[in-house]
PDB file of N, CA and C in Angstrom:
ATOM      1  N   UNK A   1       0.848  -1.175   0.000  1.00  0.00           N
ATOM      2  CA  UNK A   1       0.000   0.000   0.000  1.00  0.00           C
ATOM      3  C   UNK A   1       0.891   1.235   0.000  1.00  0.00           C
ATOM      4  N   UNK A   2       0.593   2.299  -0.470  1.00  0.00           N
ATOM      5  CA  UNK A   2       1.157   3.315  -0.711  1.00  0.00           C
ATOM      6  C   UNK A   2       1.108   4.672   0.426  1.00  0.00           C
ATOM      7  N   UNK A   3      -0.003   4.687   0.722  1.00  0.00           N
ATOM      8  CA  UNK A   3      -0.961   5.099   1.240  1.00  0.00           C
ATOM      9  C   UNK A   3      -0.971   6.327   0.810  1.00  0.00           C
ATOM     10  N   UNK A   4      -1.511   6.322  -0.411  1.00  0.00           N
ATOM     11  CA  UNK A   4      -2.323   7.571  -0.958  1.00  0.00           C
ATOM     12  C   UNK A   4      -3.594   7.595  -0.232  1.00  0.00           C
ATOM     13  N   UNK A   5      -4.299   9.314  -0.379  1.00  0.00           N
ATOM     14  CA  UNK A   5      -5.716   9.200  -0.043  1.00  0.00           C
ATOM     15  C   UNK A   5      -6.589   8.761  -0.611  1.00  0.00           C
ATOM     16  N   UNK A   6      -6.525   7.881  -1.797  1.00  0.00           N
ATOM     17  CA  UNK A   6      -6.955   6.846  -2.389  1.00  0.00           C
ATOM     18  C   UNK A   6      -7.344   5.361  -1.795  1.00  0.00           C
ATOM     19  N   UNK A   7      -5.497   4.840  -1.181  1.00  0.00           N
ATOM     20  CA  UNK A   7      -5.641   3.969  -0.972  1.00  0.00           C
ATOM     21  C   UNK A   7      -6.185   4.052   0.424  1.00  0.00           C
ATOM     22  N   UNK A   8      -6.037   4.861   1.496  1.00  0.00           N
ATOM     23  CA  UNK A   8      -6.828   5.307   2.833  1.00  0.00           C
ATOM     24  C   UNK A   8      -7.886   4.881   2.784  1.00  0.00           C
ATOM     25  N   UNK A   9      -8.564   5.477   1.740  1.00  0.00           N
ATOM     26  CA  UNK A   9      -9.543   5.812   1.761  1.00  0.00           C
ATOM     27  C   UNK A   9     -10.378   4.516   1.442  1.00  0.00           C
ATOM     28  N   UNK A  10      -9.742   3.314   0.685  1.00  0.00           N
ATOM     29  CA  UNK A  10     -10.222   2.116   0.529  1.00  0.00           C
ATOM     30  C   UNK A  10     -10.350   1.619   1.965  1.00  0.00           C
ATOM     31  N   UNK A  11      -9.417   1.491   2.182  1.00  0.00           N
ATOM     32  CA  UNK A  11      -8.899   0.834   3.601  1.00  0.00           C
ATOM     33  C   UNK A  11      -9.966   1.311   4.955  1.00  0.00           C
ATOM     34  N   UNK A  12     -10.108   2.434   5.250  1.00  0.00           N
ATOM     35  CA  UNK A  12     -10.951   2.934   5.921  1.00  0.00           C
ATOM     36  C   UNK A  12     -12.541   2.216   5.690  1.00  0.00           C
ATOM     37  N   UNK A  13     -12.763   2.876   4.348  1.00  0.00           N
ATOM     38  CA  UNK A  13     -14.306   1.972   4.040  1.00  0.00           C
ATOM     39  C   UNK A  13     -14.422   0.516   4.415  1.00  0.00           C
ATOM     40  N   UNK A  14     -13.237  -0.421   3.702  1.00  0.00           N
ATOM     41  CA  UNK A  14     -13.392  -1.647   3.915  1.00  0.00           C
ATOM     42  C   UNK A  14     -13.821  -2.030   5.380  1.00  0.00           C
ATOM     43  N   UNK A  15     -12.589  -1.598   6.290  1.00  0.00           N
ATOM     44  CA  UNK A  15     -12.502  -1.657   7.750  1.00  0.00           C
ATOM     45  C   UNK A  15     -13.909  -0.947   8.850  1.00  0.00           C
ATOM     46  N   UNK A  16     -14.996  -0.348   8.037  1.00  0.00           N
ATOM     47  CA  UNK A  16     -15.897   0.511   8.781  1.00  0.00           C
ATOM     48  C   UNK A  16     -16.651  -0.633   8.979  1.00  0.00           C
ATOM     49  N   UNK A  17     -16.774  -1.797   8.371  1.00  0.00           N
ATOM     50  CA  UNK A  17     -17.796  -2.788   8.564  1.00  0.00           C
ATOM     51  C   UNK A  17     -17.695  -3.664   9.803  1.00  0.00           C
ATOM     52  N   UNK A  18     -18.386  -3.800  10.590  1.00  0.00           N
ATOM     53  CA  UNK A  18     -18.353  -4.951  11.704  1.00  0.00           C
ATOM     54  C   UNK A  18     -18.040  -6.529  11.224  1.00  0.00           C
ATOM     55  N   UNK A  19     -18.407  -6.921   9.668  1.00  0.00           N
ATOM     56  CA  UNK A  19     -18.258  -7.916   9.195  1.00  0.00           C
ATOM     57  C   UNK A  19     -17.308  -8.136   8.523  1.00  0.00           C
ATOM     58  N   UNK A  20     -16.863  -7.277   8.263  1.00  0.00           N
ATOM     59  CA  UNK A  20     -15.785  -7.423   7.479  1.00  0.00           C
ATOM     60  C   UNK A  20     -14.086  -7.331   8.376  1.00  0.00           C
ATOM     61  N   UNK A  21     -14.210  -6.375   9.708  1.00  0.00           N
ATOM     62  CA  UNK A  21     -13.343  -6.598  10.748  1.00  0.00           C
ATOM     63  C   UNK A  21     -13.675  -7.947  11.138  1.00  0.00           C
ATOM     64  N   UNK A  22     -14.310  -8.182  11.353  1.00  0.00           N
ATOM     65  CA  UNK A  22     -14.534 -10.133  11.954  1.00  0.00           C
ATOM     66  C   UNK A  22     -13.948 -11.166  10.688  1.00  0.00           C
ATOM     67  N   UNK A  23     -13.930 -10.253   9.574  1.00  0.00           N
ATOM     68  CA  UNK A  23     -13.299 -11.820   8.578  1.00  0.00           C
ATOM     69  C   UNK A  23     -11.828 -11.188   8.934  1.00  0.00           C
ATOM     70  N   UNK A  24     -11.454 -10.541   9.119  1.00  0.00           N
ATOM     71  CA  UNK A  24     -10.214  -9.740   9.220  1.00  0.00           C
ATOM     72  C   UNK A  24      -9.475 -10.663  10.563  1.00  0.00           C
ATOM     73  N   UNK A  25     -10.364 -10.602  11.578  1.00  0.00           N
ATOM     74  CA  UNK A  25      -9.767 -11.180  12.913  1.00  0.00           C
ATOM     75  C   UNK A  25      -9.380 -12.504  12.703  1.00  0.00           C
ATOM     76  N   UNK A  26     -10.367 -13.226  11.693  1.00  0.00           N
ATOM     77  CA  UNK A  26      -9.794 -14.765  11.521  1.00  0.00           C
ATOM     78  C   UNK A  26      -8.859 -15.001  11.174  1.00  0.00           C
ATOM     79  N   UNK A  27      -7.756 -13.841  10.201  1.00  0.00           N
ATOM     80  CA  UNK A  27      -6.419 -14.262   9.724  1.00  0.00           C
ATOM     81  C   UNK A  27      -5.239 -13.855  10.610  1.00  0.00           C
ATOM     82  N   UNK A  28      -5.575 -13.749  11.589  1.00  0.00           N
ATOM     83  CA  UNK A  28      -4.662 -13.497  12.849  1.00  0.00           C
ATOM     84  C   UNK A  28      -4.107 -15.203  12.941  1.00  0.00           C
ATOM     85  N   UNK A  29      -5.096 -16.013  13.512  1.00  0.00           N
ATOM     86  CA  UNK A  29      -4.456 -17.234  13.267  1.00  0.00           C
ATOM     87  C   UNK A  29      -3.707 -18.077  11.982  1.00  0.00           C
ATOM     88  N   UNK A  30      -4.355 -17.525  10.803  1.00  0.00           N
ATOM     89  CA  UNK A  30      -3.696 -18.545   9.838  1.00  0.00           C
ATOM     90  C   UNK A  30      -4.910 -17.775   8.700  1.00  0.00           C
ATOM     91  N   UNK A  31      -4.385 -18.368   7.295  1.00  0.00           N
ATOM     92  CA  UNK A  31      -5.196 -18.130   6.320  1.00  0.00           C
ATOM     93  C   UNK A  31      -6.491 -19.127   6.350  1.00  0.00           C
ATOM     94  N   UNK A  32      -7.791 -18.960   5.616  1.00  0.00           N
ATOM     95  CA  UNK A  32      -9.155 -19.498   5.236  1.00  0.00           C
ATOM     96  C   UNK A  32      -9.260 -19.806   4.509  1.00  0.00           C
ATOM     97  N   UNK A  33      -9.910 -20.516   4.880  1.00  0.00           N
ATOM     98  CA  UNK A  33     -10.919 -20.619   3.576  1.00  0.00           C
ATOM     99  C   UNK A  33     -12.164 -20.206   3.063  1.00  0.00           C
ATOM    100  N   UNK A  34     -12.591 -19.762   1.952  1.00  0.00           N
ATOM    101  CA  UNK A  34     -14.074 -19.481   1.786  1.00  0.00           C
ATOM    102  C   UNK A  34     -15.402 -20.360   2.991  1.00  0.00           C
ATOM    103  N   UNK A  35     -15.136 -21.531   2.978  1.00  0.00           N
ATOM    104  CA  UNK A  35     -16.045 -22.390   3.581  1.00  0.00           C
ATOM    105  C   UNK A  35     -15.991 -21.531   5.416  1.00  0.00           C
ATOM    106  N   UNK A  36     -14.483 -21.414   5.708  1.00  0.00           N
ATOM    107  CA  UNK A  36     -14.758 -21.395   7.029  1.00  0.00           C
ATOM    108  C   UNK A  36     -15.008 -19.875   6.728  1.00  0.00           C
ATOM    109  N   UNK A  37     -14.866 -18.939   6.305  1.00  0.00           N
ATOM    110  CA  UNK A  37     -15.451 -17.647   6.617  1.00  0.00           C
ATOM    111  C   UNK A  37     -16.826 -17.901   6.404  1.00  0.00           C
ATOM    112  N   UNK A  38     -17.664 -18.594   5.854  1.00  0.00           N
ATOM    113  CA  UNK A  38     -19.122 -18.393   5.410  1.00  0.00           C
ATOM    114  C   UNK A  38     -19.766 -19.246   6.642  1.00  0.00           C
ATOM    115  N   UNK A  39     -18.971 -19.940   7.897  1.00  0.00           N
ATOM    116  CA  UNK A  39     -19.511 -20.783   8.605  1.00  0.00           C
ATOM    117  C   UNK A  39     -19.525 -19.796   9.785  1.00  0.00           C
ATOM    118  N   UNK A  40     -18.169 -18.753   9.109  1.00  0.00           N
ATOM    119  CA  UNK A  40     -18.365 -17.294  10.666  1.00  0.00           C
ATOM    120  C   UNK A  40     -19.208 -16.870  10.088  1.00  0.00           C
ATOM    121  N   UNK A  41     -19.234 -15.648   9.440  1.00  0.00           N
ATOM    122  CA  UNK A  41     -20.062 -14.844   8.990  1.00  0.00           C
ATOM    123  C   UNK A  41     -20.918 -15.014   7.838  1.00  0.00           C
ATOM    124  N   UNK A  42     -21.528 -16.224   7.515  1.00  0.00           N
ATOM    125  CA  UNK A  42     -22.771 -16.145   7.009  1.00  0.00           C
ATOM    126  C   UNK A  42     -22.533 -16.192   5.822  1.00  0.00           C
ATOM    127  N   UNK A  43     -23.103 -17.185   4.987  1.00  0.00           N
ATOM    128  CA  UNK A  43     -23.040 -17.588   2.967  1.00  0.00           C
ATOM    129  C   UNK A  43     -22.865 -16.597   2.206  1.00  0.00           C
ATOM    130  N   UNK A  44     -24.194 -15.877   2.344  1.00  0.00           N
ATOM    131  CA  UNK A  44     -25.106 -14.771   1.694  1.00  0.00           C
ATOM    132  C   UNK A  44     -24.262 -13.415   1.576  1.00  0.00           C
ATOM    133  N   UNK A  45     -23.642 -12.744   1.834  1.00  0.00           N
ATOM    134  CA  UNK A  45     -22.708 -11.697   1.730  1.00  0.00           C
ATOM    135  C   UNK A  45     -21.090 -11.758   1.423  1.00  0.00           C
ATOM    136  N   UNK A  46     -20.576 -13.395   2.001  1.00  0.00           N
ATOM    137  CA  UNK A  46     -19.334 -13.151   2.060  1.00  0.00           C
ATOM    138  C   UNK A  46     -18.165 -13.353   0.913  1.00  0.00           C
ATOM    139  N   UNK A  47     -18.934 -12.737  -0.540  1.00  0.00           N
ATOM    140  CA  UNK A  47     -18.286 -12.753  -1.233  1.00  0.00           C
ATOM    141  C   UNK A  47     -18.164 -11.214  -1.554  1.00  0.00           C
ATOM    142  N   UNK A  48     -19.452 -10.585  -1.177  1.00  0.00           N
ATOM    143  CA  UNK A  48     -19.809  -9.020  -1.311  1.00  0.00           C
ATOM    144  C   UNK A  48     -18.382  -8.232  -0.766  1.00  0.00           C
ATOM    145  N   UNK A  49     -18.389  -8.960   0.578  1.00  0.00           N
ATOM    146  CA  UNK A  49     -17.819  -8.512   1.780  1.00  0.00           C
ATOM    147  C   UNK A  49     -15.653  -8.920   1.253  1.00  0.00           C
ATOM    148  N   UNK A  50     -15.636  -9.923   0.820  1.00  0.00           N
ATOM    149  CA  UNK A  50     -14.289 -10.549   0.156  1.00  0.00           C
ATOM    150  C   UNK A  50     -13.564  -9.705  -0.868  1.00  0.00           C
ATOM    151  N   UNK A  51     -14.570  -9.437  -1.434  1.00  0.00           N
ATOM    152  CA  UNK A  51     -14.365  -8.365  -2.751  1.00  0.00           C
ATOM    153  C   UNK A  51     -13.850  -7.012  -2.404  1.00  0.00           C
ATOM    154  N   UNK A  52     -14.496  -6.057  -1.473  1.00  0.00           N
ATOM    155  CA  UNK A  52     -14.357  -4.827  -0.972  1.00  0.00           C
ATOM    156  C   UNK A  52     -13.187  -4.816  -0.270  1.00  0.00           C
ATOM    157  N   UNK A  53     -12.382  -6.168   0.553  1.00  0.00           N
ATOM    158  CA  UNK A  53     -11.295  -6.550   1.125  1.00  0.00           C
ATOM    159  C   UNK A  53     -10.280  -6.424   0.493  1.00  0.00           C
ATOM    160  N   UNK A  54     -10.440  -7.177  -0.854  1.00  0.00           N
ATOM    161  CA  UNK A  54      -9.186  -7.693  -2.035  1.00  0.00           C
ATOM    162  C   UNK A  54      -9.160  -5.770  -2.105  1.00  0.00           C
ATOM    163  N   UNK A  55     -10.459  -5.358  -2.919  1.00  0.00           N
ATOM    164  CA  UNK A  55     -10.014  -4.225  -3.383  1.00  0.00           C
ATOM    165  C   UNK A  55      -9.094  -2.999  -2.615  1.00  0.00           C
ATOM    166  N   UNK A  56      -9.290  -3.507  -1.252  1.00  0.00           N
ATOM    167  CA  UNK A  56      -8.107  -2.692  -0.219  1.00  0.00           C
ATOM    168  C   UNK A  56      -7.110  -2.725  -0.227  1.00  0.00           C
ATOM    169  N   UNK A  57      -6.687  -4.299  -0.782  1.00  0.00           N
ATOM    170  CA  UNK A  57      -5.241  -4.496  -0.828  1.00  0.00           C
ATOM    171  C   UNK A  57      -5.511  -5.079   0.862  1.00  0.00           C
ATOM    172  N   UNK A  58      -6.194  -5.745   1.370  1.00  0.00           N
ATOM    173  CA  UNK A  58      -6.190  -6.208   2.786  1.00  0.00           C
ATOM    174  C   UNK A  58      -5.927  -8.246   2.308  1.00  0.00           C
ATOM    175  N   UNK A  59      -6.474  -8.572   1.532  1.00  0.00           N
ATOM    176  CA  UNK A  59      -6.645 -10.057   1.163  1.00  0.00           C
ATOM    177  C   UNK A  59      -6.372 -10.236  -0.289  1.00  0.00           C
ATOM    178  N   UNK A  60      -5.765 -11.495  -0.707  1.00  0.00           N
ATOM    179  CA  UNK A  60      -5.705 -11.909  -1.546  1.00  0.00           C
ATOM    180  C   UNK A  60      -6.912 -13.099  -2.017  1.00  0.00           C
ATOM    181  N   UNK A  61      -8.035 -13.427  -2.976  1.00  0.00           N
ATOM    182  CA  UNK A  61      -8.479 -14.197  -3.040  1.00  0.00           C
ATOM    183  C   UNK A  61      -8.622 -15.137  -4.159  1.00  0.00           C
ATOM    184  N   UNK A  62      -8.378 -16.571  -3.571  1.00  0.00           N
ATOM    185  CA  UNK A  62      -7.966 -17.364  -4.721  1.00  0.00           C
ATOM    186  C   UNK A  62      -9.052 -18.071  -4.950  1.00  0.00           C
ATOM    187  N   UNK A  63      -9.240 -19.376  -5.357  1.00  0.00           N
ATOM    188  CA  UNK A  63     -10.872 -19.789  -6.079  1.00  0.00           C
ATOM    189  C   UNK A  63     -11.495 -20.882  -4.480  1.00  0.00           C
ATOM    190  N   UNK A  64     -10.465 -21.079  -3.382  1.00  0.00           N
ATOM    191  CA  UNK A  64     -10.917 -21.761  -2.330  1.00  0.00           C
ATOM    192  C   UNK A  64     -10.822 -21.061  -1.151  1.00  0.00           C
ATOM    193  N   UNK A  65      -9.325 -20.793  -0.925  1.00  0.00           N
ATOM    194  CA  UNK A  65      -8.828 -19.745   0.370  1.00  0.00           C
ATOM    195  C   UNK A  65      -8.426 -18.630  -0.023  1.00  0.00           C
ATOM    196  N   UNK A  66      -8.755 -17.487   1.049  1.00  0.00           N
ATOM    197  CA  UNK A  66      -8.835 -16.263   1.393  1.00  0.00           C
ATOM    198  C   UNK A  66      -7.072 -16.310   2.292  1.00  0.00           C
ATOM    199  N   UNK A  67      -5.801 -16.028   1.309  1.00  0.00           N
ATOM    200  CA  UNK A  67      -4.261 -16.053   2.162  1.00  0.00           C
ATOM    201  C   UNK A  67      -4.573 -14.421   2.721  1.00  0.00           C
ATOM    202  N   UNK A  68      -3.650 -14.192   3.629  1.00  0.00           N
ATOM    203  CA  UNK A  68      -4.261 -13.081   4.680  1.00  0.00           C
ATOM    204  C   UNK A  68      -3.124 -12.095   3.540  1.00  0.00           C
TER     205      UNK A  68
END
């Protein structure tokens, strides 16, 4: 990250979410997988939520696991 007010400014948004800090906390231990983030936080969003991450430059996402 550079940290332009660009990239801040991603970073900030991403991080304003309660759900999206909670997929965040899981890579403290180790990288995920899609399956186990959707068993924390729920099927239905957590690709919405994955996407807005990558675009931070916070996660990398590959076609199974989420590497931190």
């Amino acid at each position: 990250m550079t940290g332009s007010p660009a990239d801040v400014k991603l970073v900030s948004n991403a991080m304003a979410n309660v759900t999206r800090r909670k997929i965040m906390s899981m890579f403290v231990e180790s990288n995920r997988t899609k399956e186990e983030i959707s068993k924390s936080v729920g099927p239905s969003m957590r690709d919405y939520h994955l996407q807005l991450l990558q675009q931070a430059g916070l996660v990398d996402i590959n076609d199974e696991s989420v590497p931190r």
